[in-house]
PDB file of N, CA and C in Angstrom:
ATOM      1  N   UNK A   1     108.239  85.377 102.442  1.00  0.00           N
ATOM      2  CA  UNK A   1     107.357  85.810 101.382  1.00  0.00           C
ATOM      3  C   UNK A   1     108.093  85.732 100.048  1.00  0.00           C
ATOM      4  N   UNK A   2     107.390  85.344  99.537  1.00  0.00           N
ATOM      5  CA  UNK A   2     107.763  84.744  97.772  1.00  0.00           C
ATOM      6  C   UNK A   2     108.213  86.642  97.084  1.00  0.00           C
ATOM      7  N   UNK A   3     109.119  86.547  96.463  1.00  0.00           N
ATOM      8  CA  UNK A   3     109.935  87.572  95.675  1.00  0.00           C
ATOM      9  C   UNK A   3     109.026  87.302  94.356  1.00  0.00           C
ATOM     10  N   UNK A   4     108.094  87.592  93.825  1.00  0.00           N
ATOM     11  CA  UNK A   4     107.500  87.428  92.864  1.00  0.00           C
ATOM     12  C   UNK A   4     106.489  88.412  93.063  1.00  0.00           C
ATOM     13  N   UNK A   5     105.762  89.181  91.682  1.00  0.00           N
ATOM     14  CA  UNK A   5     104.836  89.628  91.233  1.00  0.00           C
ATOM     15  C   UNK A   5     103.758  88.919  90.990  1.00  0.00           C
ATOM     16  N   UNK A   6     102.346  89.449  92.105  1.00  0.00           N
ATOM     17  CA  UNK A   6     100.928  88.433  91.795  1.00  0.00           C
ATOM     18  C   UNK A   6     100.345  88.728  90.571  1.00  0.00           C
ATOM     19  N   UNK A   7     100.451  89.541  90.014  1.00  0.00           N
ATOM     20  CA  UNK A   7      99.806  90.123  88.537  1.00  0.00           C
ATOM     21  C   UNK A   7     100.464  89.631  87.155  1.00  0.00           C
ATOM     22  N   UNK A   8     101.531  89.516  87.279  1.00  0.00           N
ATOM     23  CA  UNK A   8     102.975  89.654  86.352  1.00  0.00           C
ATOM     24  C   UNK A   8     103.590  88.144  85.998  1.00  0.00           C
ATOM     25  N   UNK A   9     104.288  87.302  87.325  1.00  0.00           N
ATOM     26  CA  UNK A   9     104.567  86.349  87.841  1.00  0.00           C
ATOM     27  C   UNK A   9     106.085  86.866  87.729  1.00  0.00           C
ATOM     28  N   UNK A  10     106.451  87.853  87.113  1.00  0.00           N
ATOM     29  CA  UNK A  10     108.023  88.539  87.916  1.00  0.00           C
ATOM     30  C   UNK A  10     108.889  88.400  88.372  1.00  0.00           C
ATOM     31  N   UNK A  11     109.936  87.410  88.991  1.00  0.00           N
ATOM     32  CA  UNK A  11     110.574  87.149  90.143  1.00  0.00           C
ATOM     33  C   UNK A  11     112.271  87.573  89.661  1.00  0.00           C
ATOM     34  N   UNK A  12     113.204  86.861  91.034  1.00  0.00           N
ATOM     35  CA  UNK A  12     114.045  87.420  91.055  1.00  0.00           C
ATOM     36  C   UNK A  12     114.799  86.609  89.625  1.00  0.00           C
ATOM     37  N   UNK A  13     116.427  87.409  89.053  1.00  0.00           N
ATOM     38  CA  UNK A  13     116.696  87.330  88.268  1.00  0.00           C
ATOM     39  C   UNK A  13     118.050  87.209  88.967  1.00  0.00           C
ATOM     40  N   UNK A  14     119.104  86.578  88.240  1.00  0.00           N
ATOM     41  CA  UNK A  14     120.361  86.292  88.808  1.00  0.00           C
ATOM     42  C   UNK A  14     121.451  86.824  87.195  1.00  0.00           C
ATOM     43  N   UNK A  15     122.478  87.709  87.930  1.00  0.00           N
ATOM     44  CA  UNK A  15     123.571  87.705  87.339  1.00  0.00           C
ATOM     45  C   UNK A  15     124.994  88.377  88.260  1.00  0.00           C
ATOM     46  N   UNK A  16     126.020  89.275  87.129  1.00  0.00           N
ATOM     47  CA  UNK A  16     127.151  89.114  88.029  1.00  0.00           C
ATOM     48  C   UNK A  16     127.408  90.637  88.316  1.00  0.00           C
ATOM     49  N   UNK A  17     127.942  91.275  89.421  1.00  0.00           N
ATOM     50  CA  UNK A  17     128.528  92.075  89.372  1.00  0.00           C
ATOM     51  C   UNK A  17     130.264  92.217  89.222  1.00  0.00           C
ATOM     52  N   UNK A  18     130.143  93.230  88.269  1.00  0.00           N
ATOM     53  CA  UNK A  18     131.482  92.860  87.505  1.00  0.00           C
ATOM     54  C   UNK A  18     132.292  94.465  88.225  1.00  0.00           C
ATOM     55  N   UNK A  19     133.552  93.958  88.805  1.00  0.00           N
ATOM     56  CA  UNK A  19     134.305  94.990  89.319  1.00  0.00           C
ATOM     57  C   UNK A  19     134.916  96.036  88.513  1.00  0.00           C
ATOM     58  N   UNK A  20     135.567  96.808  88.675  1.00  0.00           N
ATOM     59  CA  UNK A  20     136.503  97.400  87.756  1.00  0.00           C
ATOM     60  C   UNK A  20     137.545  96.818  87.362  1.00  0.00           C
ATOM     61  N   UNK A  21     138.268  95.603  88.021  1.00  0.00           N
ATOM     62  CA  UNK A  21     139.340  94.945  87.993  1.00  0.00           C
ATOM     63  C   UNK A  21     138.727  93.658  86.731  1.00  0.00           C
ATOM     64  N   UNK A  22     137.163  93.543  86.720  1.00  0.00           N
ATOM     65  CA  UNK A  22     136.520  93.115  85.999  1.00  0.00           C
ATOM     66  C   UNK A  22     136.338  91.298  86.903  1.00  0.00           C
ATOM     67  N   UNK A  23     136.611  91.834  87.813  1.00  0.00           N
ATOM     68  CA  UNK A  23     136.520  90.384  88.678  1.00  0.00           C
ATOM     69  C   UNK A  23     134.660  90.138  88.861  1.00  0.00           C
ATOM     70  N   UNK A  24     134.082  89.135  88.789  1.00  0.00           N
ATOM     71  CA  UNK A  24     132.400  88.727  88.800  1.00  0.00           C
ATOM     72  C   UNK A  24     132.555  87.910  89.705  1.00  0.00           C
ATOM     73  N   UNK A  25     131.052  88.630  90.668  1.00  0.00           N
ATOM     74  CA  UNK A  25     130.222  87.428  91.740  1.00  0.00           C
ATOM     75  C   UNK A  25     129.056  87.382  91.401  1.00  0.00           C
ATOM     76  N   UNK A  26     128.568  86.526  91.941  1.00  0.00           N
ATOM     77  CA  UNK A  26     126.944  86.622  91.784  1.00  0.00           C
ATOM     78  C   UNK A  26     126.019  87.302  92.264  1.00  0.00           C
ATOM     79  N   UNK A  27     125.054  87.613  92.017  1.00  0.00           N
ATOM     80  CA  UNK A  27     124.036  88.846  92.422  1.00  0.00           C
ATOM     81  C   UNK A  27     122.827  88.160  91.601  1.00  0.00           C
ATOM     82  N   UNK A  28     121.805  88.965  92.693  1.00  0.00           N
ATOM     83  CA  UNK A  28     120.564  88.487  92.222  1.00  0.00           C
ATOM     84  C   UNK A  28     119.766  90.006  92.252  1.00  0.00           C
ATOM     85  N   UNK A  29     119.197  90.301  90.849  1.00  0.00           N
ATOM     86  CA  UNK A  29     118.278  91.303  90.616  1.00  0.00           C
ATOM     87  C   UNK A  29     117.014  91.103  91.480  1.00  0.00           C
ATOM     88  N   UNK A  30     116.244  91.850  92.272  1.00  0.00           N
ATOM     89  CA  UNK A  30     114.817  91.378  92.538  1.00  0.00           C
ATOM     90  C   UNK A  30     114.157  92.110  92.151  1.00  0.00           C
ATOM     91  N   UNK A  31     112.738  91.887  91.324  1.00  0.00           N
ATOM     92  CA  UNK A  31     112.001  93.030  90.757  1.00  0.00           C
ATOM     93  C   UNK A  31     111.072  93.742  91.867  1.00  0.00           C
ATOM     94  N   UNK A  32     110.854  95.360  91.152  1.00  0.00           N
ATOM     95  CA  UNK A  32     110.683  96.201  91.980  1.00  0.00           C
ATOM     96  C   UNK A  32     109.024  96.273  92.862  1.00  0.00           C
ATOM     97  N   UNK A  33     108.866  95.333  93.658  1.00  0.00           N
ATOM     98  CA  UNK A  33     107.082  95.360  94.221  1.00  0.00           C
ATOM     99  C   UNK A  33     106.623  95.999  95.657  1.00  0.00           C
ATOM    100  N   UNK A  34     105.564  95.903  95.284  1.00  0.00           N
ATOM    101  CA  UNK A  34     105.315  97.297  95.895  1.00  0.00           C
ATOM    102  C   UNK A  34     103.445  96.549  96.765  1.00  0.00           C
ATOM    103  N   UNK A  35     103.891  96.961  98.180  1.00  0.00           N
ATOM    104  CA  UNK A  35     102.234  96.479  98.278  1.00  0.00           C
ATOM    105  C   UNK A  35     100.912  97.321  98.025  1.00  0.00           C
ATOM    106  N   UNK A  36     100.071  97.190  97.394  1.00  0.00           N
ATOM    107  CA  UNK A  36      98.926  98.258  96.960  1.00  0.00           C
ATOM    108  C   UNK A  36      97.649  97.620  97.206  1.00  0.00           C
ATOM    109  N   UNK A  37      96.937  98.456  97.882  1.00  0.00           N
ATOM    110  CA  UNK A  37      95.435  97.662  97.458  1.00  0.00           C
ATOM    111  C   UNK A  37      94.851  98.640  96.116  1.00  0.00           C
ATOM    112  N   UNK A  38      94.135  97.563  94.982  1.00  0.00           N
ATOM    113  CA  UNK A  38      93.856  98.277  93.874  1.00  0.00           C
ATOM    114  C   UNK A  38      92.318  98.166  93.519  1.00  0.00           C
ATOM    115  N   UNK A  39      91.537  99.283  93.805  1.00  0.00           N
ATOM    116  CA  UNK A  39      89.985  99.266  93.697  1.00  0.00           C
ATOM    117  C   UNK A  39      89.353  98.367  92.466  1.00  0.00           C
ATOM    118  N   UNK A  40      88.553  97.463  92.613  1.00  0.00           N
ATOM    119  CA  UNK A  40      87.527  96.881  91.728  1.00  0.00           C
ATOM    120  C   UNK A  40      86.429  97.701  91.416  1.00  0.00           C
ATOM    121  N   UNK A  41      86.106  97.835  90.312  1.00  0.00           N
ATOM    122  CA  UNK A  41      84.657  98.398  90.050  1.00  0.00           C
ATOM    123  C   UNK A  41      83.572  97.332  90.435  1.00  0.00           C
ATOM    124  N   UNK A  42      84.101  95.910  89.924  1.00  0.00           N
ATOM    125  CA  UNK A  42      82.689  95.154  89.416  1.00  0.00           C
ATOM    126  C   UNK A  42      82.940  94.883  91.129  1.00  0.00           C
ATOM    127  N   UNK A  43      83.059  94.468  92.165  1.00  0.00           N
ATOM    128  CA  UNK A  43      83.114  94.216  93.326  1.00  0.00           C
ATOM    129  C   UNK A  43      82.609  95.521  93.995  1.00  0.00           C
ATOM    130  N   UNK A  44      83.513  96.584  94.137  1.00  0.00           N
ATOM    131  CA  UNK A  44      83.263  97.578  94.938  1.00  0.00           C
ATOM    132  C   UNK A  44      84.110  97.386  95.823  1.00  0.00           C
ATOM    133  N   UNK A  45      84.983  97.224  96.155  1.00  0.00           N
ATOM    134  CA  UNK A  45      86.117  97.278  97.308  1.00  0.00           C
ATOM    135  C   UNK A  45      87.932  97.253  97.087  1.00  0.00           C
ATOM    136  N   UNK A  46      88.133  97.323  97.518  1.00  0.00           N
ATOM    137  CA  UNK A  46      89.453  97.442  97.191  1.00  0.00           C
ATOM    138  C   UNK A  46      89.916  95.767  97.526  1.00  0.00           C
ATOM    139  N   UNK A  47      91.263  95.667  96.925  1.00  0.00           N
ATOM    140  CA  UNK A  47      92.118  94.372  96.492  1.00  0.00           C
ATOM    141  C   UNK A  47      93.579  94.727  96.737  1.00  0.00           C
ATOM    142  N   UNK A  48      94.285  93.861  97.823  1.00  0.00           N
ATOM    143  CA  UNK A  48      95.228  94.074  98.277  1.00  0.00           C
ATOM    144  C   UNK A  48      95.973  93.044  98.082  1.00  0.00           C
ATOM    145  N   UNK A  49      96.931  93.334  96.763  1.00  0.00           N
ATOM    146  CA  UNK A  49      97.958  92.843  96.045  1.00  0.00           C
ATOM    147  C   UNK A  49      99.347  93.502  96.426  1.00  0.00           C
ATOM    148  N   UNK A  50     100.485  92.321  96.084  1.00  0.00           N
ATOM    149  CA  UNK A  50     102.085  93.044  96.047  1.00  0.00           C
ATOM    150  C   UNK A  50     102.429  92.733  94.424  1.00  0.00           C
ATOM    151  N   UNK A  51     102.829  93.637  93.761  1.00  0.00           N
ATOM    152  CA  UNK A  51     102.621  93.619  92.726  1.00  0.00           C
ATOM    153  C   UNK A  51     104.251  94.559  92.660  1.00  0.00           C
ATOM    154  N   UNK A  52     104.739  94.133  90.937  1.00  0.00           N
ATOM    155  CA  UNK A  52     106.154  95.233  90.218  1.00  0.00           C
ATOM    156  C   UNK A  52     105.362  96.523  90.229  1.00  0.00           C
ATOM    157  N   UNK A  53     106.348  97.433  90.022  1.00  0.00           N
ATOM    158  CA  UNK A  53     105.854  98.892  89.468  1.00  0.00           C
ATOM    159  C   UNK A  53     105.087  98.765  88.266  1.00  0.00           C
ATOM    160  N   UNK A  54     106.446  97.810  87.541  1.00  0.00           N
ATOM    161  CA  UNK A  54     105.787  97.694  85.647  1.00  0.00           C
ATOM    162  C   UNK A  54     104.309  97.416  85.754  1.00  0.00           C
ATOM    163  N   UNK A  55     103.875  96.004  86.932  1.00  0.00           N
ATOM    164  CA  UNK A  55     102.305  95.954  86.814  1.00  0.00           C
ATOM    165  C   UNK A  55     101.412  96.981  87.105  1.00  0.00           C
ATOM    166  N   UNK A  56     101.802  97.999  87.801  1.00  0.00           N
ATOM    167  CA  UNK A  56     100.664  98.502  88.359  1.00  0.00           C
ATOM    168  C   UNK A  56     100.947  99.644  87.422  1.00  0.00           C
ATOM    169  N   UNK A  57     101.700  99.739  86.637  1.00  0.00           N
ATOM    170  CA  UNK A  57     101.257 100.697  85.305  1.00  0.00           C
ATOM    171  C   UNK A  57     100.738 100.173  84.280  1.00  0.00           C
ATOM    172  N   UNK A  58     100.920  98.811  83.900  1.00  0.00           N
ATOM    173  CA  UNK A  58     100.207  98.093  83.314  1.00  0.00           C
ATOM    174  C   UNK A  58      98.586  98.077  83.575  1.00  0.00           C
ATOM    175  N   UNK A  59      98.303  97.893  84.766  1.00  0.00           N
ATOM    176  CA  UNK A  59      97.100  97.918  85.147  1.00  0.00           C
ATOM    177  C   UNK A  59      96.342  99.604  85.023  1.00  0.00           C
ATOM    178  N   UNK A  60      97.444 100.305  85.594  1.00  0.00           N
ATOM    179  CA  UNK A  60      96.780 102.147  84.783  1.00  0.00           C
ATOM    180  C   UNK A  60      96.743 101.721  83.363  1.00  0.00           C
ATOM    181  N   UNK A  61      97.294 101.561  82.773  1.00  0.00           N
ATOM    182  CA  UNK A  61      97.541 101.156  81.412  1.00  0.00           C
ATOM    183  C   UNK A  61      95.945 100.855  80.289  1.00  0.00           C
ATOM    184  N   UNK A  62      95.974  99.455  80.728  1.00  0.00           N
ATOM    185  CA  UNK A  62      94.661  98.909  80.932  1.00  0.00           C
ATOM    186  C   UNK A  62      93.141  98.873  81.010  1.00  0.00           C
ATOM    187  N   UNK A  63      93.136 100.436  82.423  1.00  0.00           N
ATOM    188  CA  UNK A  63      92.066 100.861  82.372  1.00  0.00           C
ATOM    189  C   UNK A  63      91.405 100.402  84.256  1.00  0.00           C
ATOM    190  N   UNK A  64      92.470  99.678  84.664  1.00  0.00           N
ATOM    191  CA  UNK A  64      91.886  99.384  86.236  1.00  0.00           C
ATOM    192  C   UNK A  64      92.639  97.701  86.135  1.00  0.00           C
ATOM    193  N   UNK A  65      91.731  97.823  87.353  1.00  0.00           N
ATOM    194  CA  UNK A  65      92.283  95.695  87.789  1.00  0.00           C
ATOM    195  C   UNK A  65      91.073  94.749  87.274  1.00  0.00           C
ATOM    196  N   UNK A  66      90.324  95.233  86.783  1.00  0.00           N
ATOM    197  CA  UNK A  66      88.962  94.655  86.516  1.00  0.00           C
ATOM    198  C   UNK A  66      89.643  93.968  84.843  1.00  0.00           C
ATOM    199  N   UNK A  67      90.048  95.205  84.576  1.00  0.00           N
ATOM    200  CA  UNK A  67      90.417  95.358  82.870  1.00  0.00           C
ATOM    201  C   UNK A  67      91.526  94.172  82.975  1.00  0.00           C
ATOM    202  N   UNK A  68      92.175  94.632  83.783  1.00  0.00           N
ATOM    203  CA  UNK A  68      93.999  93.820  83.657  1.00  0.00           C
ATOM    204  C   UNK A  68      93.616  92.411  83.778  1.00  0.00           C
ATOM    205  N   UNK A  69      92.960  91.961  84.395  1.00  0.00           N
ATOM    206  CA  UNK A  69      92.675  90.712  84.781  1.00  0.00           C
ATOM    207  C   UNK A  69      91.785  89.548  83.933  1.00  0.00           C
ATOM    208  N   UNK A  70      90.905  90.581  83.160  1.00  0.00           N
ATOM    209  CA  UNK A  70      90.277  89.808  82.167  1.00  0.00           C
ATOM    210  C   UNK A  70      91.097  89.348  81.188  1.00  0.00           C
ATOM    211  N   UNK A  71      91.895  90.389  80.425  1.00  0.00           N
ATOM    212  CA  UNK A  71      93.574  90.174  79.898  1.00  0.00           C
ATOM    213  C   UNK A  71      94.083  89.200  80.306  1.00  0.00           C
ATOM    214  N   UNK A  72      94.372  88.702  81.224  1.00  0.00           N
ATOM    215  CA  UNK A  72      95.577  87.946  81.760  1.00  0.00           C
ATOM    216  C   UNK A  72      95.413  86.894  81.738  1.00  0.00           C
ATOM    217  N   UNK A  73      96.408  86.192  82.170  1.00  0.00           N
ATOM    218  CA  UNK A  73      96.654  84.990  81.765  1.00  0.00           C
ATOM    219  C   UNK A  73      96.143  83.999  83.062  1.00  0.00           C
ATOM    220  N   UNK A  74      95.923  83.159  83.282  1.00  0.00           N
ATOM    221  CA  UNK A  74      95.528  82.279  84.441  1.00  0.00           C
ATOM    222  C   UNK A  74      97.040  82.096  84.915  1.00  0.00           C
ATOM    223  N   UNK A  75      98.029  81.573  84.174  1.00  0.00           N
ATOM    224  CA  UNK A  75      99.144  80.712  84.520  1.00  0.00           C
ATOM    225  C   UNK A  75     100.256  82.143  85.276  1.00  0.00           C
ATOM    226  N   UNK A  76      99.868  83.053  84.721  1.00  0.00           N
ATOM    227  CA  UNK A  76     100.741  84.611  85.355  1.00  0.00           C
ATOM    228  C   UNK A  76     100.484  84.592  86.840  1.00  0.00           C
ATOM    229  N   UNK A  77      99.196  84.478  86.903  1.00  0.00           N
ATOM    230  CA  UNK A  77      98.785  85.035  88.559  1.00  0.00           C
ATOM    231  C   UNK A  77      98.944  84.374  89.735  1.00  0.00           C
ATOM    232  N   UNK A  78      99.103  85.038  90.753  1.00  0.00           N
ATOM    233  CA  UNK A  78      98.726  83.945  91.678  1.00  0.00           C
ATOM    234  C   UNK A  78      97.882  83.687  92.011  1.00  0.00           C
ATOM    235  N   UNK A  79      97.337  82.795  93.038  1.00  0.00           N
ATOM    236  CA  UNK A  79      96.573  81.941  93.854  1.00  0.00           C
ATOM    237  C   UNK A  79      95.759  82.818  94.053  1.00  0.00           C
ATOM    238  N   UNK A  80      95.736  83.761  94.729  1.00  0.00           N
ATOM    239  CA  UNK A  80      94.761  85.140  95.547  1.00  0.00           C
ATOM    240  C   UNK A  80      94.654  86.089  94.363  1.00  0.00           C
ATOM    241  N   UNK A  81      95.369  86.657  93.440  1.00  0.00           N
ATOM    242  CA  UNK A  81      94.833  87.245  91.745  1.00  0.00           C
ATOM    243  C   UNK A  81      94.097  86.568  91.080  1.00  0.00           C
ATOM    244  N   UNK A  82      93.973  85.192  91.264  1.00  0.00           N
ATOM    245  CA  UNK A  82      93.151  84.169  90.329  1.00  0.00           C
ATOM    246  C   UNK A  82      91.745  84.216  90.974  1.00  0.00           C
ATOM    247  N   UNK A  83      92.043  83.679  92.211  1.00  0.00           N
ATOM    248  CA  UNK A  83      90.346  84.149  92.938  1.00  0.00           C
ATOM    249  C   UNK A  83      89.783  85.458  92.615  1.00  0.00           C
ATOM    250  N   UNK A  84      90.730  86.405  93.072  1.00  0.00           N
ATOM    251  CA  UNK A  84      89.642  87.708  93.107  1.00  0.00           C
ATOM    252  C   UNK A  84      89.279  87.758  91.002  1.00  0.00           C
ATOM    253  N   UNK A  85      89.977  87.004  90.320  1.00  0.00           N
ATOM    254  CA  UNK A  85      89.403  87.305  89.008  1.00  0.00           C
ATOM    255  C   UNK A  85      88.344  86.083  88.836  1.00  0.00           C
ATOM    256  N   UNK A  86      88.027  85.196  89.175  1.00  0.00           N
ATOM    257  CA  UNK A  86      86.780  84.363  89.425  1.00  0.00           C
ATOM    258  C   UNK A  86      86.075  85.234  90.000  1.00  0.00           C
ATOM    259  N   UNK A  87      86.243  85.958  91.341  1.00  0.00           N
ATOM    260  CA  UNK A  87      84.748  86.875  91.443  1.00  0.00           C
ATOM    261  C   UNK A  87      84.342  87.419  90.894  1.00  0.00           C
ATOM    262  N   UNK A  88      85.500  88.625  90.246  1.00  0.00           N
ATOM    263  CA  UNK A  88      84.589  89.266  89.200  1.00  0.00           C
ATOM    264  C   UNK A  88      84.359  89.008  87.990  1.00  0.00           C
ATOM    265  N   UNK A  89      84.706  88.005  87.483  1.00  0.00           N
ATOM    266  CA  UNK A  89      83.885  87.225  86.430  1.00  0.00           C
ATOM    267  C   UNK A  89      82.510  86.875  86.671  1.00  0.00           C
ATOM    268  N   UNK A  90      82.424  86.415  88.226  1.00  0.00           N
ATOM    269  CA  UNK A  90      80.701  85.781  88.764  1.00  0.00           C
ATOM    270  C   UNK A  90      79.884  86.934  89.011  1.00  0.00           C
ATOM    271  N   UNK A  91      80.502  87.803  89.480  1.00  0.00           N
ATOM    272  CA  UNK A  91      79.972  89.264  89.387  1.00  0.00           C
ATOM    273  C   UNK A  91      79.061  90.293  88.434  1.00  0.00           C
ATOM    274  N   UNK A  92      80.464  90.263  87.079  1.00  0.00           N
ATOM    275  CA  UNK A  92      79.955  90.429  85.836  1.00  0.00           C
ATOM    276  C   UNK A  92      79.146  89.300  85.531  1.00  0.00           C
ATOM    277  N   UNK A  93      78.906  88.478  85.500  1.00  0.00           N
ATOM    278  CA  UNK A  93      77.717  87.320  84.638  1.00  0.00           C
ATOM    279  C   UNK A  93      76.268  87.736  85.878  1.00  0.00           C
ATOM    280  N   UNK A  94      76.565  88.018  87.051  1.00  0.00           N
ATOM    281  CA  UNK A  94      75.293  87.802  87.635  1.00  0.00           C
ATOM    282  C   UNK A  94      74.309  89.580  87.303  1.00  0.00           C
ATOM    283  N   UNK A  95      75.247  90.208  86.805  1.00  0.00           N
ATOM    284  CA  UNK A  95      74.953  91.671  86.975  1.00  0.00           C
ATOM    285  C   UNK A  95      74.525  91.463  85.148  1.00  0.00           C
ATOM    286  N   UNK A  96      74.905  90.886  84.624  1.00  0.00           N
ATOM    287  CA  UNK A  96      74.331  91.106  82.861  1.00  0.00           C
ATOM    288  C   UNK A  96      73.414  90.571  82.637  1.00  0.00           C
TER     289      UNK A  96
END
C-alpha cells in the first residue's frame, strides 16, 4: 500500500539522522495517516479514505468532505477521492 495521503497527495519524505558524534544515515519521514471513513452529506453514507492527520483537520477545517473536495485540486487526490468527488458533484447538480 502506497505511503501517501488520498486527500493531500502527502508522501514519504527522506532525510538524515544525525548522531551525537554527528555521524548521518538516511531515514525516511512517513507522513502521519490514519484510516477513517468520513460521512458525505450530499451522498448520505460514509467514505472510507486513508488520509494525514493534517487532512482530516483540514477537512474539520473546511466544514466536512463534501466542502474539502469541492476545494481541491483534481491532481492532489487519488483515484478513489476523485470518484467519490464526481459523485457528489452529480449528486449536487441532480438535487438543484
Amino acid at each position: 500500500m502506497a505511503r501517501r495521503c488520498e486527500l493531500t497527495g502527502k508522501g514519504p519524505m527522506v532525510g538524515n539522522n544525525v548522531s551525537h558524534a554527528n555521524n548521518k544515515t538516511r531515514r525516511r519521514y512517513l507522513p502521519n495517516l490514519n484510516d477513517v471513513t468520513l460521512q458525505s452529506e450530499t451522498l448520505g453514507r460514509g467514505v472510507k479514505l486513508r488520509i494525514s492527520a493534517a487532512a482530516l483537520r483540514s477537512v474539520d477545517h473546511r466544514g466536512g468532505l463534501d466542502a474539502f473536495l469541492a476545494k481541491a485540486k483534481d491532481t492532489e487526490l487519488s483515484d478513489n477521492a476523485l470518484k467519490v468527488k464526481k459523485e457528489i458533484a452529480k449528486a449536487q447538480a441532480a438535487n438543484a
